[in-house]
Protein backbone atom coordinates (compact mmCIF):
# COMPACT_ATOMS: atom_id res chain seq x y z
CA UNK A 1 0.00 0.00 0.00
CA UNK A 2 1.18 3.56 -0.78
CA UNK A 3 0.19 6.82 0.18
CA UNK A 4 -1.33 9.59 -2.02
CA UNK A 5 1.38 11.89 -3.28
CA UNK A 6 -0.72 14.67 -3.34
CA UNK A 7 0.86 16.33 -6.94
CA UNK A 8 -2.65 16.14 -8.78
CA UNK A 9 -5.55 18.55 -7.33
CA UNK A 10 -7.75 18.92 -9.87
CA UNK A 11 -9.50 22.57 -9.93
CA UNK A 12 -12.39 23.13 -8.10
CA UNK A 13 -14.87 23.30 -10.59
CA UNK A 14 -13.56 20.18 -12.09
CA UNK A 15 -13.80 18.55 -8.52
CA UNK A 16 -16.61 16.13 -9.97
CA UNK A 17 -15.93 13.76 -13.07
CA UNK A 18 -18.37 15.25 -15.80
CA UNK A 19 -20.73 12.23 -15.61
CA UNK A 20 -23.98 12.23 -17.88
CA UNK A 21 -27.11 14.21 -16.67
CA UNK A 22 -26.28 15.86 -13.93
CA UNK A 23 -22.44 15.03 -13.35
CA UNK A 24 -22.98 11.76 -11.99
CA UNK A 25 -21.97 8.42 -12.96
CA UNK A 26 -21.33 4.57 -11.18
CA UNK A 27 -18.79 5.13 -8.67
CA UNK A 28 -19.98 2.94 -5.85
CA UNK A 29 -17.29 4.05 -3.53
CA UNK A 30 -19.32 4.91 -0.45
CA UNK A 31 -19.21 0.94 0.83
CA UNK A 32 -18.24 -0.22 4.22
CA UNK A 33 -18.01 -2.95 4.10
CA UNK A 34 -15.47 -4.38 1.08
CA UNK A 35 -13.43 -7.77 2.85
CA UNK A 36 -9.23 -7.98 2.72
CA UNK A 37 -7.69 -5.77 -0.23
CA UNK A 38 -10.69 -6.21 -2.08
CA UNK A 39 -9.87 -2.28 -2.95
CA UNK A 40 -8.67 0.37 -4.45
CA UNK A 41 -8.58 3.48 -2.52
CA UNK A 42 -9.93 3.85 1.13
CA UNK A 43 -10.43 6.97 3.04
CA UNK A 44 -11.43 6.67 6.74
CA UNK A 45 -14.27 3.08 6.28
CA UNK A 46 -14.69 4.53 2.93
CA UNK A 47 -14.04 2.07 -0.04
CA UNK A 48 -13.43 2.49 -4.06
CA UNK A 49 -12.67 -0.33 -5.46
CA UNK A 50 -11.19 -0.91 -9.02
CA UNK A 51 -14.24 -1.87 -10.80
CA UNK A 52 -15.28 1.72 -9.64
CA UNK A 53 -12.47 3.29 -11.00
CA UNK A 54 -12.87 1.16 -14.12
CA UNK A 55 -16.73 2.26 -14.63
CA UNK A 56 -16.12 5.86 -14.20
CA UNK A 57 -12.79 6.08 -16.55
CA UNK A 58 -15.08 4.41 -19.20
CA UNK A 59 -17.15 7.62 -18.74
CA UNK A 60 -14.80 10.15 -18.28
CA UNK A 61 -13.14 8.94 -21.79
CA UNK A 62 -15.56 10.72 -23.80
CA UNK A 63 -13.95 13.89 -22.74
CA UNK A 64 -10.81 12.79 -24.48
CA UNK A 65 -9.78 12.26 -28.08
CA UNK A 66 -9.39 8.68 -28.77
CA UNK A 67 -5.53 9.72 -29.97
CA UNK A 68 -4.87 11.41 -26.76
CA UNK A 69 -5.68 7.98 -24.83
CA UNK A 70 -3.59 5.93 -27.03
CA UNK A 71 -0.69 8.22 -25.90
CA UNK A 72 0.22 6.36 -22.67
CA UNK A 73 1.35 9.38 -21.25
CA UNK A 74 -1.34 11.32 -21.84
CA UNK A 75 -3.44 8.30 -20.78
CA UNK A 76 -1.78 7.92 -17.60
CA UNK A 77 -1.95 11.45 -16.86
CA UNK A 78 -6.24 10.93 -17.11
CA UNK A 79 -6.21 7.73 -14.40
CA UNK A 80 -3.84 10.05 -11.99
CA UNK A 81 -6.12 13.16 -12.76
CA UNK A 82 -9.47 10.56 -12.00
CA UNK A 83 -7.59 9.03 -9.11
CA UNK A 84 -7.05 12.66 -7.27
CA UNK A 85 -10.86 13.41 -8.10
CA UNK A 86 -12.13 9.90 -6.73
CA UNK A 87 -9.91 10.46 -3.39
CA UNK A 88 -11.36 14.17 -2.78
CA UNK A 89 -14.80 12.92 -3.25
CA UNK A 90 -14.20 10.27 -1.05
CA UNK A 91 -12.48 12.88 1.23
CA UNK A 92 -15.28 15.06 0.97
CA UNK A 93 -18.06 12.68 1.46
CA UNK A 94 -16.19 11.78 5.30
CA UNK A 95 -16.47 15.26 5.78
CA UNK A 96 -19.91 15.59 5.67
CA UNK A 97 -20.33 12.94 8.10
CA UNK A 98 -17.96 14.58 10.47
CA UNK A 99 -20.67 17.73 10.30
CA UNK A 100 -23.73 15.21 10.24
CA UNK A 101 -24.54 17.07 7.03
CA UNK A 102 -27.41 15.30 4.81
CA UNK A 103 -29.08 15.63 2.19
CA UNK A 104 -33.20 15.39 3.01
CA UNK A 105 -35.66 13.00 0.55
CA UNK A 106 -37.14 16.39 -0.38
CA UNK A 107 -33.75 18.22 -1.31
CA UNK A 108 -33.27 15.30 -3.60
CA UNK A 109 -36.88 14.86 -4.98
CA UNK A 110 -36.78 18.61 -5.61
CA UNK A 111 -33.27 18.39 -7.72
CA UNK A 112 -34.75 15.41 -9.77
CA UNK A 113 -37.68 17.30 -11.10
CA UNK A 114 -35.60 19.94 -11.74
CA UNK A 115 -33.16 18.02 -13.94
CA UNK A 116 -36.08 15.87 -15.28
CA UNK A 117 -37.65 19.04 -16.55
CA UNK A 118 -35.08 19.43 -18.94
CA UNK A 119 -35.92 16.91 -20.90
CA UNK A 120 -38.69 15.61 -23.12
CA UNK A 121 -40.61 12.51 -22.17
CA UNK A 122 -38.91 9.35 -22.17
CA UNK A 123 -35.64 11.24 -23.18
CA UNK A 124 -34.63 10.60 -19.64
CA UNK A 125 -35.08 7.78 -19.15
CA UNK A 126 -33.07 6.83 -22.83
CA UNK A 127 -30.26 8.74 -21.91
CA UNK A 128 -30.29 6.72 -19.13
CA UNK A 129 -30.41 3.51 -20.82
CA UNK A 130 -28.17 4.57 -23.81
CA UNK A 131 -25.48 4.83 -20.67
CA UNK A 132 -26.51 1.57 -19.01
CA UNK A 133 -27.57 3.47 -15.92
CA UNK A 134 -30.53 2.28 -13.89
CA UNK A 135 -32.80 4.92 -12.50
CA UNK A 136 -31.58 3.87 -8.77
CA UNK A 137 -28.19 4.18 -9.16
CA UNK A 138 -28.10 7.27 -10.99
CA UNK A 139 -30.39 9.16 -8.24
CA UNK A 140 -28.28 7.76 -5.67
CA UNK A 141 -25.32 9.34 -7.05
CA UNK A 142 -26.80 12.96 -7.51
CA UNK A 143 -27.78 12.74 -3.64
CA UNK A 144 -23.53 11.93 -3.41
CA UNK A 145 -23.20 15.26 -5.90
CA UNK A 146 -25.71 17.51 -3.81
CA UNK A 147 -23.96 16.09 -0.31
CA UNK A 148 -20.77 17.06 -2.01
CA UNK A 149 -21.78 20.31 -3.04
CA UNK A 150 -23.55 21.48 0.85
CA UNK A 151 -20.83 20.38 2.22
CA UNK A 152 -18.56 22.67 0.18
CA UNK A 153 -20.99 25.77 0.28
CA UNK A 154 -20.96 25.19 4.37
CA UNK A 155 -17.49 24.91 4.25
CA UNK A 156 -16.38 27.59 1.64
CA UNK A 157 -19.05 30.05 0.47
CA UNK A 158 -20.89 30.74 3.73
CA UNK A 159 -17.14 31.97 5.31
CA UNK A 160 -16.27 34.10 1.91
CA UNK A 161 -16.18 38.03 2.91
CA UNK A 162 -17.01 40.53 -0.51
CA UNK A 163 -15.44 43.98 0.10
CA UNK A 164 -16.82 47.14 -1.62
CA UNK A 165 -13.82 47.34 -2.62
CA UNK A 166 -13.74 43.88 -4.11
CA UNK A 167 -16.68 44.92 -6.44
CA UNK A 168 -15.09 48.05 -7.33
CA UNK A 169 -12.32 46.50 -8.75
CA UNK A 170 -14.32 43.64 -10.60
CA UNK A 171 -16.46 46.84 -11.97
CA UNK A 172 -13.37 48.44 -13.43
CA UNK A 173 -11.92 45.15 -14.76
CA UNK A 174 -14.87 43.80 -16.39
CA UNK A 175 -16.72 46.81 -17.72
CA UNK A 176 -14.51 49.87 -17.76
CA UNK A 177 -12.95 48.83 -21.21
CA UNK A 178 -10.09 48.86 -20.37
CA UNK A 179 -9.18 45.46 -20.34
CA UNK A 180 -10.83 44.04 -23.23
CA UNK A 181 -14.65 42.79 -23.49
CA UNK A 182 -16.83 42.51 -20.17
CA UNK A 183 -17.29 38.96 -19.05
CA UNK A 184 -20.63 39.77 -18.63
CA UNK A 185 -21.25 41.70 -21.31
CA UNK A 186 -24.67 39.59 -21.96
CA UNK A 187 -26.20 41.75 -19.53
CA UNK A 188 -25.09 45.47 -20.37
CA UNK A 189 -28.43 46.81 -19.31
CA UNK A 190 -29.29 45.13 -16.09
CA UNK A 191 -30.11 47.75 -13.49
CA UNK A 192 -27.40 48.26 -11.04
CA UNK A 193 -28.86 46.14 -7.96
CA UNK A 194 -28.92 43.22 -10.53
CA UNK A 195 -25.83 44.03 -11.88
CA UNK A 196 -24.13 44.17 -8.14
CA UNK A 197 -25.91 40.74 -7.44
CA UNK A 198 -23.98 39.01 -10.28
CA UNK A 199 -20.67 40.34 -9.46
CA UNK A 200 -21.02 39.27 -5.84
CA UNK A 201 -21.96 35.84 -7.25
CA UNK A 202 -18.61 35.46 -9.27
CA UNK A 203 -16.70 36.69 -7.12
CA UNK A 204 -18.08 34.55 -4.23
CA UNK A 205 -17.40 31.33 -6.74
CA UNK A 206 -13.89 32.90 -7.49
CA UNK A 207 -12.79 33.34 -3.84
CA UNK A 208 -14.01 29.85 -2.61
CA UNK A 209 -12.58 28.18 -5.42
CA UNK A 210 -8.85 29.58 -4.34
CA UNK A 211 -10.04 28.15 -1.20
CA UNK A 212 -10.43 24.74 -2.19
CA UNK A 213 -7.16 24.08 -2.77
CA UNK A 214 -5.91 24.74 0.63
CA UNK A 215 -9.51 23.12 1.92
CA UNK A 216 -8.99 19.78 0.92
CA UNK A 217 -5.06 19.65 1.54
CA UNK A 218 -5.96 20.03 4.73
CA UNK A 219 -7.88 16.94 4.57
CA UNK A 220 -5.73 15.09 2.64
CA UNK A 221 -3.01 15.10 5.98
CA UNK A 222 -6.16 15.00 8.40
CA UNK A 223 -7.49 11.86 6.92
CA UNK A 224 -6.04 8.68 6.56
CA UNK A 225 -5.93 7.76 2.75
CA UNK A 226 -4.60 4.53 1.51
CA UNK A 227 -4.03 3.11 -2.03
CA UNK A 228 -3.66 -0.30 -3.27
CA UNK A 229 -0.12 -0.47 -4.64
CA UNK A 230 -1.50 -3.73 -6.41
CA UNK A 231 -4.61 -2.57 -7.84
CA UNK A 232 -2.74 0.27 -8.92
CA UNK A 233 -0.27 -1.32 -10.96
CA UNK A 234 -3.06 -2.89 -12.93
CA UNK A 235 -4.29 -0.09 -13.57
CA UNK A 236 -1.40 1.65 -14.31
CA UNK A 237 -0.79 -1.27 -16.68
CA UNK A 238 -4.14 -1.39 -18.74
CA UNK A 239 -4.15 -0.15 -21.84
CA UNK A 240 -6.93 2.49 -22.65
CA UNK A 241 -8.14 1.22 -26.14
């Protein structure tokens, strides 16, 4: 077994593999109960084993070019990058049960319909079988994705102070023309209340997500976090095509 060397940390808004729907894929990492070294990563009781990792690089593929993965460099370089997002989850995930943080049946019946309402009948539900996803599992991942995300707003966004002169300074970067098109400049005539409201918004998302980093490094000593050398080296060994 080896420790985590810590040199990947993906970015914060890449902290969750792009998995279909609503960023969420197979990844049955949150059991307790796997036997021996019947595993790939642990964190605290928390288990991913390598079929996990094995389902959810077969998704995240699909953001690669199929040259890139034959490179096995660059191929390598996507199982590390996967690894270091499967461990903060994981990390993550213990967290919220430190804070006895949950997500309610009607938090989680409320994000369905709202995701559901995106789509036409049945196309749902064909997504969902085009992906070989059952109904079950995929809902029981987006209650992992909305843990995941409370967790990081309780942790992060509540504690992030916006200065006057914070949104002074965003003003004069974004919209004094000075340095080149507004980032916002979709909304040129939004009165100035609204206006304020979305530059506190981005710059609440900006400051928390140079807080991540530090965030979950923290964690990353606090917790223990162990890794297969063995299942690794399979891994490692597999070729992507």
């Amino acid at each position: 077994m080896i420790r985590h060397s810590n040199k990947l940390s993906p970015m914060f808004g890449a902290l969750l593999i792009i998995y279909i729907l609503a960023g969420c894929g197979d990844s049955g990492h949150d059991s307790h109960s796997m036997p021996g070294d019947n595993y790939l990563i642990k964190v605290g009781d928390r288990v991913a084993t390598t079929v996990d990792f094995n389902r959810a690089f077969e998704i995240i593929k699909t953001a690669y070019s199929y040259n890139a993965l034959q490179e096995p460099d660059s191929c390598m370089e996507a199982k590390l990058r996967l690894l270091s997002q499967l461990i903060e989850e994981m990390i993550i995930l213990e967290r919220a049960k430190e804070l006895n943080i949950e997500i309610s049946d009607s938090e989680l019946n409320e994000a369905v319909a709202r995701i559901k309402g995106d789509y036409d009948d049945n196309a749902f539900e064909q997504i969902l079988l085009e992906q070989a996803v059952s109904y079950n599992l995929w809902e029981k991942e987006l209650g992992k994705r909305l843990l995941i995300e409370k967790v990081v707003e309780k942790e992060l966004r509540e504690h992030v102070v916006i200065t006057p002169e914070d949104i002074s300074n965003y003003y004069e970067k974004h919209y004094s023309g000075h340095e080149g098109p507004s980032a916002l400049s979709e909304v040129p005539n939004k009165a100035d209340s609204d206006l304020n409201r979305i530059i506190v918004k981005e710059l609440r998302r900006q400051k928390a997500e140079e807080a991540y980093k530090p965030w979950i490094e923290n964690f990353r000593k606090k917790y223990l976090i162990e890794i297969n050398k063995k299942e690794w080296e399979k891994i490692s060994q597999t070729d992507s095509g």
